[in-house]
PDB file of N, CA and C in Angstrom:
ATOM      1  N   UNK A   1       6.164  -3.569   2.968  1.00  0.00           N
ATOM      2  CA  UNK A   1       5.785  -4.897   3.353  1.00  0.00           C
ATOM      3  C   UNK A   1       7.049  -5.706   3.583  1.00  0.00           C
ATOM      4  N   UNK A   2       6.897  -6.630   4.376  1.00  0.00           N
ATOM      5  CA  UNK A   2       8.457  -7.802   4.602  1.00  0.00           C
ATOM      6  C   UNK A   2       7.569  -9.053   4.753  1.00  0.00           C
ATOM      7  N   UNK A   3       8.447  -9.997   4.001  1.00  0.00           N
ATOM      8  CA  UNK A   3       8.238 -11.339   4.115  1.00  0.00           C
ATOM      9  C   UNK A   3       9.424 -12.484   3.967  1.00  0.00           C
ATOM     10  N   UNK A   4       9.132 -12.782   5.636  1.00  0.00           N
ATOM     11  CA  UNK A   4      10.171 -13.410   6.515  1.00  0.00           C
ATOM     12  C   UNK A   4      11.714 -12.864   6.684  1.00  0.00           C
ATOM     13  N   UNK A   5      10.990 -11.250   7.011  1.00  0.00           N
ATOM     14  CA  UNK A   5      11.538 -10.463   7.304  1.00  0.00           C
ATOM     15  C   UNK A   5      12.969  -9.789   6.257  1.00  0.00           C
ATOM     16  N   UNK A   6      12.227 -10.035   5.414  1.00  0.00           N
ATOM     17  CA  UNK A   6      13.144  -9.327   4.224  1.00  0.00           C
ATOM     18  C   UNK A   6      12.346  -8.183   3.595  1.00  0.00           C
ATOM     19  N   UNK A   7      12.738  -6.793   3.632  1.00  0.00           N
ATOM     20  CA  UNK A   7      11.783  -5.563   3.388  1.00  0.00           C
ATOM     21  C   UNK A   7      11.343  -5.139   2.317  1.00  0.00           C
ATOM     22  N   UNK A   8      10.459  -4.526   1.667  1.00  0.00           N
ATOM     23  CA  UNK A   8      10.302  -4.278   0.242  1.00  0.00           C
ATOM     24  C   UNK A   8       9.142  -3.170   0.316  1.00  0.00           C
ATOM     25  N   UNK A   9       9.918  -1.473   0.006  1.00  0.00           N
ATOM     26  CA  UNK A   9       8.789  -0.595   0.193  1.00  0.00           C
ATOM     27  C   UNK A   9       7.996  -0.962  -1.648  1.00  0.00           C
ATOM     28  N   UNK A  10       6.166  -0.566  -1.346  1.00  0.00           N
ATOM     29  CA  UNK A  10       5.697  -1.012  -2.331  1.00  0.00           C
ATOM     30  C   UNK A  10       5.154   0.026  -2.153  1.00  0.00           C
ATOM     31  N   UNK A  11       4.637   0.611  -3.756  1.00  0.00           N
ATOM     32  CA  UNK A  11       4.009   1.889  -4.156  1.00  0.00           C
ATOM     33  C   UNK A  11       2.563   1.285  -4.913  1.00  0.00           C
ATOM     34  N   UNK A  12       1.566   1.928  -4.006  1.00  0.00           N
ATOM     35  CA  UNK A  12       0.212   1.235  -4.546  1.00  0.00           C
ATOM     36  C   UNK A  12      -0.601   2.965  -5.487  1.00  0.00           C
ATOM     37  N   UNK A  13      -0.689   2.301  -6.483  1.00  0.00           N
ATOM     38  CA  UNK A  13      -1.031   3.557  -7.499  1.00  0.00           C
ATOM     39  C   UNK A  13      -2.620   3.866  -7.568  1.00  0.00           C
ATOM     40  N   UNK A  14      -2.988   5.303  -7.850  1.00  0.00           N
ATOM     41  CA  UNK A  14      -3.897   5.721  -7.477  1.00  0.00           C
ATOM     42  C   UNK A  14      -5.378   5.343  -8.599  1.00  0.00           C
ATOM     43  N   UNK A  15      -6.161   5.690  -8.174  1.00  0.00           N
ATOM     44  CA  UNK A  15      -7.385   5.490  -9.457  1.00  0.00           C
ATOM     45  C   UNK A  15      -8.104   6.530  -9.722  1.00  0.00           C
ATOM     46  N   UNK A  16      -7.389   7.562  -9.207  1.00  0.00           N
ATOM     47  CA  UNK A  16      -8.231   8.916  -9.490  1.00  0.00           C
ATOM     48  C   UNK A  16      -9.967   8.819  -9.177  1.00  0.00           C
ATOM     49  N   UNK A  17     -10.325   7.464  -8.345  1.00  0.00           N
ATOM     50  CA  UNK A  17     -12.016   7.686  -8.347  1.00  0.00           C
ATOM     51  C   UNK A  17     -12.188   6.851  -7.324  1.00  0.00           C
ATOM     52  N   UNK A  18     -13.248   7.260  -6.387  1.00  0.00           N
ATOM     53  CA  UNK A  18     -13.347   6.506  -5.009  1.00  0.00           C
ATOM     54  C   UNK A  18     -14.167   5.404  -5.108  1.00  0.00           C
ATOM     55  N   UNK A  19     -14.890   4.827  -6.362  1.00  0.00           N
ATOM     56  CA  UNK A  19     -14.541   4.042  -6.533  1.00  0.00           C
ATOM     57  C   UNK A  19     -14.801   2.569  -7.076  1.00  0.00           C
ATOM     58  N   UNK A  20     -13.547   2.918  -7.446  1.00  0.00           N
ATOM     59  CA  UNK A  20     -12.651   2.267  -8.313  1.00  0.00           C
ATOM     60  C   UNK A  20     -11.617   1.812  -7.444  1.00  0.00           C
ATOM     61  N   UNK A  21     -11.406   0.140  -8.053  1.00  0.00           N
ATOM     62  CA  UNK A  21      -9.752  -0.376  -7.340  1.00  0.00           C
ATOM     63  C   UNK A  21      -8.977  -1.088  -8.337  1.00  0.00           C
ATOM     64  N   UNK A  22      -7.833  -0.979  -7.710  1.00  0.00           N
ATOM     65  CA  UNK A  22      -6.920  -1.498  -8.558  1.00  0.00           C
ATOM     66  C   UNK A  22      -6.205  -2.586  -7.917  1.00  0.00           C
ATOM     67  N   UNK A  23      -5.665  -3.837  -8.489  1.00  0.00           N
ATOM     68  CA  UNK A  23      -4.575  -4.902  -8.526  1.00  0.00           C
ATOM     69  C   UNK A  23      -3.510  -4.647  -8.287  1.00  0.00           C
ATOM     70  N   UNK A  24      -2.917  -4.837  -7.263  1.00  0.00           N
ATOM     71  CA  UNK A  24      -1.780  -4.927  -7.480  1.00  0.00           C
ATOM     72  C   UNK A  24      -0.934  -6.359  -7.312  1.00  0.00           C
ATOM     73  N   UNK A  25       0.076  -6.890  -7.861  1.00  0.00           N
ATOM     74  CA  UNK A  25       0.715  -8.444  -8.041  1.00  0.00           C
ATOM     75  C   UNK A  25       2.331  -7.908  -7.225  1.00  0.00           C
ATOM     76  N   UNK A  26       2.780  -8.155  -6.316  1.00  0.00           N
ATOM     77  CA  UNK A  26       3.840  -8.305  -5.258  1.00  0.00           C
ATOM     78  C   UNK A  26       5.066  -9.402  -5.551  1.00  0.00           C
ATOM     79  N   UNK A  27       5.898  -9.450  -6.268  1.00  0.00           N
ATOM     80  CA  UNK A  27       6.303 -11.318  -6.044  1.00  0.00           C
ATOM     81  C   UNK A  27       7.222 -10.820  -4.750  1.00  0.00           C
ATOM     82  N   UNK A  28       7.138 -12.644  -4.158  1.00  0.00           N
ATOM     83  CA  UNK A  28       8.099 -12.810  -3.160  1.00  0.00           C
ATOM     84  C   UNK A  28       8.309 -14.014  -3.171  1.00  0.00           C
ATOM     85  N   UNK A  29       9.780 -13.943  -2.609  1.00  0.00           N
ATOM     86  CA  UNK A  29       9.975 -14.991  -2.110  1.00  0.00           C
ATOM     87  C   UNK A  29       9.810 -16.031  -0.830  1.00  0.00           C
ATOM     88  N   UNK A  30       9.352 -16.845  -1.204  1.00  0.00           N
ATOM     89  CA  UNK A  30       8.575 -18.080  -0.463  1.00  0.00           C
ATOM     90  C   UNK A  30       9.151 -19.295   0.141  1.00  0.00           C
ATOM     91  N   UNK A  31       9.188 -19.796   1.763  1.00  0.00           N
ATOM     92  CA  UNK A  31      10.077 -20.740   1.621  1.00  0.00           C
ATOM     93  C   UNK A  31       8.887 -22.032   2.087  1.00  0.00           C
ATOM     94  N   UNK A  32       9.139 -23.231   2.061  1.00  0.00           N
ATOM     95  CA  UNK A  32       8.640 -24.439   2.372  1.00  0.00           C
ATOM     96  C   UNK A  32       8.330 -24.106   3.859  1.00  0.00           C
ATOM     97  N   UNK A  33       7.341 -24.428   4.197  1.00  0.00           N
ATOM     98  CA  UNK A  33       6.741 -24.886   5.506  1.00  0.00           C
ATOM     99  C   UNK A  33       6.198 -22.931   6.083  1.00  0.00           C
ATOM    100  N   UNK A  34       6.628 -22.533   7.315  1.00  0.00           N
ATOM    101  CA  UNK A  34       5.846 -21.194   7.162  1.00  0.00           C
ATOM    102  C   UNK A  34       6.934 -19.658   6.952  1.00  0.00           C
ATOM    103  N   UNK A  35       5.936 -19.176   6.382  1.00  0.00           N
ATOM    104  CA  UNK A  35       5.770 -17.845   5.874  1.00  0.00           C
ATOM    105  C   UNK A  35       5.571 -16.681   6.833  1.00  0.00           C
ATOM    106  N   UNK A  36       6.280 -15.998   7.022  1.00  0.00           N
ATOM    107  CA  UNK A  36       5.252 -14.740   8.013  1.00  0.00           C
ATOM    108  C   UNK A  36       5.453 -13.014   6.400  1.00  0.00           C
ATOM    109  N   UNK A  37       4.215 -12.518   6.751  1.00  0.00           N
ATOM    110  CA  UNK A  37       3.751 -11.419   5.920  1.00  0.00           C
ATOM    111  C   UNK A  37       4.290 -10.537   6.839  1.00  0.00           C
ATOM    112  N   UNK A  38       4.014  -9.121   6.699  1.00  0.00           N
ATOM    113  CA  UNK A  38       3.605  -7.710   7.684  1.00  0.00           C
ATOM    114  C   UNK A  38       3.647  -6.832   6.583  1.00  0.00           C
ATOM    115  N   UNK A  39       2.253  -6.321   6.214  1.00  0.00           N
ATOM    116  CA  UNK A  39       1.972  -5.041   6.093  1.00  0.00           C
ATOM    117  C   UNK A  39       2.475  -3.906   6.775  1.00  0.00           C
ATOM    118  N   UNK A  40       2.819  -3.181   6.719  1.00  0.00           N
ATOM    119  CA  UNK A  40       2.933  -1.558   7.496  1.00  0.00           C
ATOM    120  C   UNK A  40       2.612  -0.380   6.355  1.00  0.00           C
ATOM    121  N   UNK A  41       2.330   0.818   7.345  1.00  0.00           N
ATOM    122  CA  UNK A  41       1.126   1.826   6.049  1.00  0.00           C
ATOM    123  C   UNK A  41       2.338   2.864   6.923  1.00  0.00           C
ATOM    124  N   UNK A  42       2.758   4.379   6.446  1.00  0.00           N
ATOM    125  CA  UNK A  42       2.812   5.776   6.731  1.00  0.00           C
ATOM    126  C   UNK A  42       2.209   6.683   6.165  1.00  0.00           C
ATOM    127  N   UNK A  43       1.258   7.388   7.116  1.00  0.00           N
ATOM    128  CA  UNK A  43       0.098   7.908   6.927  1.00  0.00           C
ATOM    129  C   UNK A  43       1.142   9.473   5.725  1.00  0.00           C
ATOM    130  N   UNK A  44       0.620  10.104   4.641  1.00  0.00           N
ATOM    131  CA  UNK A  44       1.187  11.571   3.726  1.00  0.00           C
ATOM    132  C   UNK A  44       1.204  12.521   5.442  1.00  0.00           C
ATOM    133  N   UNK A  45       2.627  12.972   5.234  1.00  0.00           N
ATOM    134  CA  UNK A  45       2.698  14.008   5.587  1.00  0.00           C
ATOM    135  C   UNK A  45       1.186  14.900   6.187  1.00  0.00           C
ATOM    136  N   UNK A  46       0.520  15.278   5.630  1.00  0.00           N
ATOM    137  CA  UNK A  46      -0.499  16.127   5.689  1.00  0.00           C
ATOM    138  C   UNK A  46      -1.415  15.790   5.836  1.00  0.00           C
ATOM    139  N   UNK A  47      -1.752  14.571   6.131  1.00  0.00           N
ATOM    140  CA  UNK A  47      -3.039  13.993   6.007  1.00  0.00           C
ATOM    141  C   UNK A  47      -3.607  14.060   7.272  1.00  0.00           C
ATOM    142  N   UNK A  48      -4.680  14.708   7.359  1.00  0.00           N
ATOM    143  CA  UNK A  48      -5.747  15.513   8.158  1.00  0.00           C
ATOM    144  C   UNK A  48      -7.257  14.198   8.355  1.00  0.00           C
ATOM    145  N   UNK A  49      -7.404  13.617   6.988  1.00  0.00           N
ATOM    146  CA  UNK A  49      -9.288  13.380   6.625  1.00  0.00           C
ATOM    147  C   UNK A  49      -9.532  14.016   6.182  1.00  0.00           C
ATOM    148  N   UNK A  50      -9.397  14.903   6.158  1.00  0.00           N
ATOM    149  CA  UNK A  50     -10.458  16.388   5.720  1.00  0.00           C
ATOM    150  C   UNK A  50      -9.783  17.116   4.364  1.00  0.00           C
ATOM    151  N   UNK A  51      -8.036  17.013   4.473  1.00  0.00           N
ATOM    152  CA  UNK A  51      -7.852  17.455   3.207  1.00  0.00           C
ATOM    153  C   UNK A  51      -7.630  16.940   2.109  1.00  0.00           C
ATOM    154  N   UNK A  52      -8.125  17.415   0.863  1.00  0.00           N
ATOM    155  CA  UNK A  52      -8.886  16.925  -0.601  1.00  0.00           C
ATOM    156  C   UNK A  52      -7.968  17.759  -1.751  1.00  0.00           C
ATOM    157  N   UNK A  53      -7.600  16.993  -2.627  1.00  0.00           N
ATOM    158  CA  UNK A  53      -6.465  17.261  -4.291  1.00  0.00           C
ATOM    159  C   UNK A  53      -7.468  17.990  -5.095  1.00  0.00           C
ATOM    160  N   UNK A  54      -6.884  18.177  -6.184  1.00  0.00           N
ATOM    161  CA  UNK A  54      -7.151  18.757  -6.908  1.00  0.00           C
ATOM    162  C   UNK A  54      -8.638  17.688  -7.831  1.00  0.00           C
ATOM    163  N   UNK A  55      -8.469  16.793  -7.261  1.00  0.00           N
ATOM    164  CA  UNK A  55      -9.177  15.701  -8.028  1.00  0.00           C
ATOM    165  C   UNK A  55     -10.537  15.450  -7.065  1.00  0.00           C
ATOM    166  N   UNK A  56     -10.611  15.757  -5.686  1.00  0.00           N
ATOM    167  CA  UNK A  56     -11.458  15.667  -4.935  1.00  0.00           C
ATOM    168  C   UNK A  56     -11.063  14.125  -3.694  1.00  0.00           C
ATOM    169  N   UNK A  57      -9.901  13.852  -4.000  1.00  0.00           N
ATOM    170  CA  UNK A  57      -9.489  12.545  -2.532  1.00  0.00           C
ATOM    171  C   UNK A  57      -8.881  13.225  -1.592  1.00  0.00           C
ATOM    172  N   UNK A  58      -8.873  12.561  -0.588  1.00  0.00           N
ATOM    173  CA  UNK A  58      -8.105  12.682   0.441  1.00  0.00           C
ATOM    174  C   UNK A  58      -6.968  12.541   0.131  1.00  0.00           C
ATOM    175  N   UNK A  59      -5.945  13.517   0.939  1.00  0.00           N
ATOM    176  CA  UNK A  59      -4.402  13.116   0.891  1.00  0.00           C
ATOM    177  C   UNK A  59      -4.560  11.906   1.877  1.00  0.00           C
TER     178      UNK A  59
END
């Protein structure tokens, strides 16, 4: 994620159960007047849809 273009890779942890979600809290820094966000995702290596862990999720 980057905000106002300062980068910060973030690790969102798993719940072992589909579901189930979890919180996660980010700090950033914030300035007066506007803000710009951006999300960005990279899909695992291997990830198909179709293939499933030892636990039964998708990679």
């Amino acid at each position: 994620m980057s905000v106002n273009g300062r980068v910060q890779q973030v690790q969102f942890p798993n719940t072992f159960h589909f579901n189930q979600f979890r919180d996660l809290a980010v700090p950033v820094d914030l300035v007066a007047r506007t803000n710009t966000a951006t999300f960005t995702s990279q899909k695992l290596p291997n990830w198909d849809g179709t293939t499933f862990n030892q636990f039964g999720q998708r990679s």
